[in-house]
N, C-alpha and C. Protein backbone atom coordinates (compact mmCIF):
# COMPACT_ATOMS: atom_id res chain seq x y z
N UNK A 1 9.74 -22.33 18.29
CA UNK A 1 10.39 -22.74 17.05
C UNK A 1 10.22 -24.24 16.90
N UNK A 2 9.50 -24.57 16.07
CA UNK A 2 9.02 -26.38 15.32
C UNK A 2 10.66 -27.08 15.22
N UNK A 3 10.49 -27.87 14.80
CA UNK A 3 11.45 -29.27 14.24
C UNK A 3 11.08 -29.24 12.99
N UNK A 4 11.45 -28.82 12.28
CA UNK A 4 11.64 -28.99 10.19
C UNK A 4 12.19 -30.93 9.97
N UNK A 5 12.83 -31.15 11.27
CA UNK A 5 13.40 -33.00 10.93
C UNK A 5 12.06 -33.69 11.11
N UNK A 6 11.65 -33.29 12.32
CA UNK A 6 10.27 -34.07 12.62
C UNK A 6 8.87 -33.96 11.72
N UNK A 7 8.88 -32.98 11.07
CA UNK A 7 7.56 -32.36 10.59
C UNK A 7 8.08 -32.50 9.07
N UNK A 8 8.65 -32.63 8.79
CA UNK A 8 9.36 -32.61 6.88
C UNK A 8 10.03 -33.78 6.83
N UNK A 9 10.84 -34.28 7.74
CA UNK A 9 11.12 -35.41 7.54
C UNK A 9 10.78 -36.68 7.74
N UNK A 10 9.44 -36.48 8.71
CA UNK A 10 8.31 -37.74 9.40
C UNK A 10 7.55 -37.19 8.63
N UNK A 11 7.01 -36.28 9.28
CA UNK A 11 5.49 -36.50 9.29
C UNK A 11 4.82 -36.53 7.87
N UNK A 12 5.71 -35.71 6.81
CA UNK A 12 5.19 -35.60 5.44
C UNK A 12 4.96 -37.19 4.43
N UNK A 13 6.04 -37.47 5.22
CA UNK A 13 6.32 -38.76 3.96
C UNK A 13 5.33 -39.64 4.88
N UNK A 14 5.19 -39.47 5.89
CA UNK A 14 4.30 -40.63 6.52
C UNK A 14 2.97 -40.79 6.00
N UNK A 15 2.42 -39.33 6.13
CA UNK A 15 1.18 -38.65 4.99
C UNK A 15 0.86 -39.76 4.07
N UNK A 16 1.94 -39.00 3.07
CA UNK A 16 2.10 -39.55 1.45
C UNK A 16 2.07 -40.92 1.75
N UNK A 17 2.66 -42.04 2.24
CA UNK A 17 3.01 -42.96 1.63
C UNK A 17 1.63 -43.93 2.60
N UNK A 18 0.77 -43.36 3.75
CA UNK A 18 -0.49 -43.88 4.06
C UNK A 18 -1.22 -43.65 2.93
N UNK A 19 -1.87 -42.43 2.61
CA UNK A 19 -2.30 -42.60 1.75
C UNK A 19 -2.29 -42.57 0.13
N UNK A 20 -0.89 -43.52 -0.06
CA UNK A 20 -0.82 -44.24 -1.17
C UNK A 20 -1.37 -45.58 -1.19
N UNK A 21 -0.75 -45.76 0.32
CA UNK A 21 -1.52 -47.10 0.21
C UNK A 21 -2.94 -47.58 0.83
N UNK A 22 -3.53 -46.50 1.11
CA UNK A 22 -5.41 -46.47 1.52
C UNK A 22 -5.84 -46.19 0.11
N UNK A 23 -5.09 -45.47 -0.86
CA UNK A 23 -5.92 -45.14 -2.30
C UNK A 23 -5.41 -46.00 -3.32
N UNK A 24 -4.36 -46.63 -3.61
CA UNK A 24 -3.63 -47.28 -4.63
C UNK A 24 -3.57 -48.59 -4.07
N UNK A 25 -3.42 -49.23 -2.42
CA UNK A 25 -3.03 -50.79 -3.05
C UNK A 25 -4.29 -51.48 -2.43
N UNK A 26 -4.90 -50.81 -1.75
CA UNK A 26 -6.34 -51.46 -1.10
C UNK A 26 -7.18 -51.51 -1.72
N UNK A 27 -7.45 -50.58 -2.79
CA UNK A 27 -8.30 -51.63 -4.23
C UNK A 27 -8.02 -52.38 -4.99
N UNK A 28 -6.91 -52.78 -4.85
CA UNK A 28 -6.09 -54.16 -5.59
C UNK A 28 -6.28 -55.39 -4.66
N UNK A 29 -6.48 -55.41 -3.54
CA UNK A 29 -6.66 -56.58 -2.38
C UNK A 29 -8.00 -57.21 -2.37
N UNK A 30 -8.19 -58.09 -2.76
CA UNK A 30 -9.41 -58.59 -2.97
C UNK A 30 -10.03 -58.90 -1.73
N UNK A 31 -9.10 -60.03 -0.60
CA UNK A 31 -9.53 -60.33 0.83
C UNK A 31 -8.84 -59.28 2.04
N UNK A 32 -7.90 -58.90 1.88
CA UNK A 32 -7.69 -57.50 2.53
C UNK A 32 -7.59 -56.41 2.72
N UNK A 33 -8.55 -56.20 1.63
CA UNK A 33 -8.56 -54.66 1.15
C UNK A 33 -8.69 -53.45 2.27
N UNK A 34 -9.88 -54.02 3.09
CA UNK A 34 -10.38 -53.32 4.73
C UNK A 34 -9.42 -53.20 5.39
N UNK A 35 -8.74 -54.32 5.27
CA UNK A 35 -6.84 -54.33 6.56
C UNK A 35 -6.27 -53.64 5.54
N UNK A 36 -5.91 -53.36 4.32
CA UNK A 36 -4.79 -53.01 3.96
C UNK A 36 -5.36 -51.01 4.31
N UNK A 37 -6.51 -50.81 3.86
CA UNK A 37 -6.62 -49.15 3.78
C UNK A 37 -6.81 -49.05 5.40
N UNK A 38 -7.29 -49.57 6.04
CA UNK A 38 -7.49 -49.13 7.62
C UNK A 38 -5.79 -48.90 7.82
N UNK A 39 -4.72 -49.81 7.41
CA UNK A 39 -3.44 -49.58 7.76
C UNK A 39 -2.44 -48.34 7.76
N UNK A 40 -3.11 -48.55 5.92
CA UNK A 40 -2.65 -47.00 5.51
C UNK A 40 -3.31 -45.59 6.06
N UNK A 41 -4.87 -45.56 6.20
CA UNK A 41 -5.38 -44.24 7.66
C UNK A 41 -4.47 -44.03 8.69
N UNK A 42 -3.89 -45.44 9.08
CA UNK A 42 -3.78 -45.15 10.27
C UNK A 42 -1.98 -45.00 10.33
N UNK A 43 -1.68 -44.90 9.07
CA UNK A 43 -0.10 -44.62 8.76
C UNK A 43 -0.65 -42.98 8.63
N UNK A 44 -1.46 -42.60 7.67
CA UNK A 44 -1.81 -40.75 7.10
C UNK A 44 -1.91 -40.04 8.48
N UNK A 45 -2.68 -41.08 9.66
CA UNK A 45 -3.20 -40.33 11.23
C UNK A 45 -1.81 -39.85 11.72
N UNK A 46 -1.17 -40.88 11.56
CA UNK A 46 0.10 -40.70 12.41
C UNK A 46 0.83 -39.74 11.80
N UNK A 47 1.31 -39.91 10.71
CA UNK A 47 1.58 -38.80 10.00
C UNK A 47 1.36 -37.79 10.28
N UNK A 48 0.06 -37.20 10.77
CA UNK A 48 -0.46 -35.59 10.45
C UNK A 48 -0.55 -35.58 12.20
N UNK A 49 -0.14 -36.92 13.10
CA UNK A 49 0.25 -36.69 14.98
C UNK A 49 2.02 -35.93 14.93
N UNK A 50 2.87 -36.99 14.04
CA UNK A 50 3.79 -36.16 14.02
C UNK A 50 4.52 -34.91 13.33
N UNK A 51 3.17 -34.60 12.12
CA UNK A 51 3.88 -33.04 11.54
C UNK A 51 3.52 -32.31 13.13
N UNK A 52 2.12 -32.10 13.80
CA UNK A 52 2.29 -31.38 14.14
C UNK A 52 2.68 -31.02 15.70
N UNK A 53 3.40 -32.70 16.27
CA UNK A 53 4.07 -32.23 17.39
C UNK A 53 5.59 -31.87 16.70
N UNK A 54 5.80 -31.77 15.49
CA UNK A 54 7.24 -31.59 15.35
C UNK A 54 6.97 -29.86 15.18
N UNK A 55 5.90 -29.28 14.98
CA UNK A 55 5.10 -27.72 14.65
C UNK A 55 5.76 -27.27 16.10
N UNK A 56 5.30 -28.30 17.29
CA UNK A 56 5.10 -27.53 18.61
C UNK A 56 6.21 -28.04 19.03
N UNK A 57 7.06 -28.77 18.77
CA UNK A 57 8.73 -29.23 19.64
C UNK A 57 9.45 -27.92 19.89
N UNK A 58 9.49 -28.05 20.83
CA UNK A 58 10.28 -26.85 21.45
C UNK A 58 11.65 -27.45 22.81
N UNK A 59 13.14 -27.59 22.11
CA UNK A 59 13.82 -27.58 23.41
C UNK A 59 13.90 -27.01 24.46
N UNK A 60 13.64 -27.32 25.76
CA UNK A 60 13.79 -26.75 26.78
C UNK A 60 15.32 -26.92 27.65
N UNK A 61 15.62 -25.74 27.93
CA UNK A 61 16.68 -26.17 28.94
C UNK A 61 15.93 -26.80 30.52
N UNK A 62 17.10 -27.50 30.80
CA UNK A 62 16.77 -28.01 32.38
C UNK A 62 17.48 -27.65 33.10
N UNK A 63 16.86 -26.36 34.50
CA UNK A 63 17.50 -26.11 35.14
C UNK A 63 17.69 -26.84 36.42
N UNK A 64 19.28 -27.29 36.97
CA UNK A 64 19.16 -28.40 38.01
C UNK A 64 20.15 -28.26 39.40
């Protein structure tokens, strides 16, 4: 059973709002356009690292 907090509440908006800003503000940057969309990839990457460890989160008990 996934995490719906981790995966709907990270990972989606992390998505969206990288690549808003790899498609919408990095062609507005005249001298950082390369830093600004490499930023936002690498906001969309992360994004789509934590939808889908929040897919595979699974609590475990610890037996001790």
């Amino acid at each position: 059973m996934g995490s719906k907090a981790i995966s709907f509440g990270v990972g989606i908006p992390m998505m969206a709002v990288g690549g808003l800003i790899a498609l919408l503000w990095a062609p507005t940057e005249i001298e950082l356009g390369s830093t600004v969309e490499f930023i936002g990839s690498l906001i969309g990457i992360l994004g789509v690292v934590f939808f889908i460890s929040g897919i595979f989160y699974r609590k475990e008990v610890l037996i001790s």
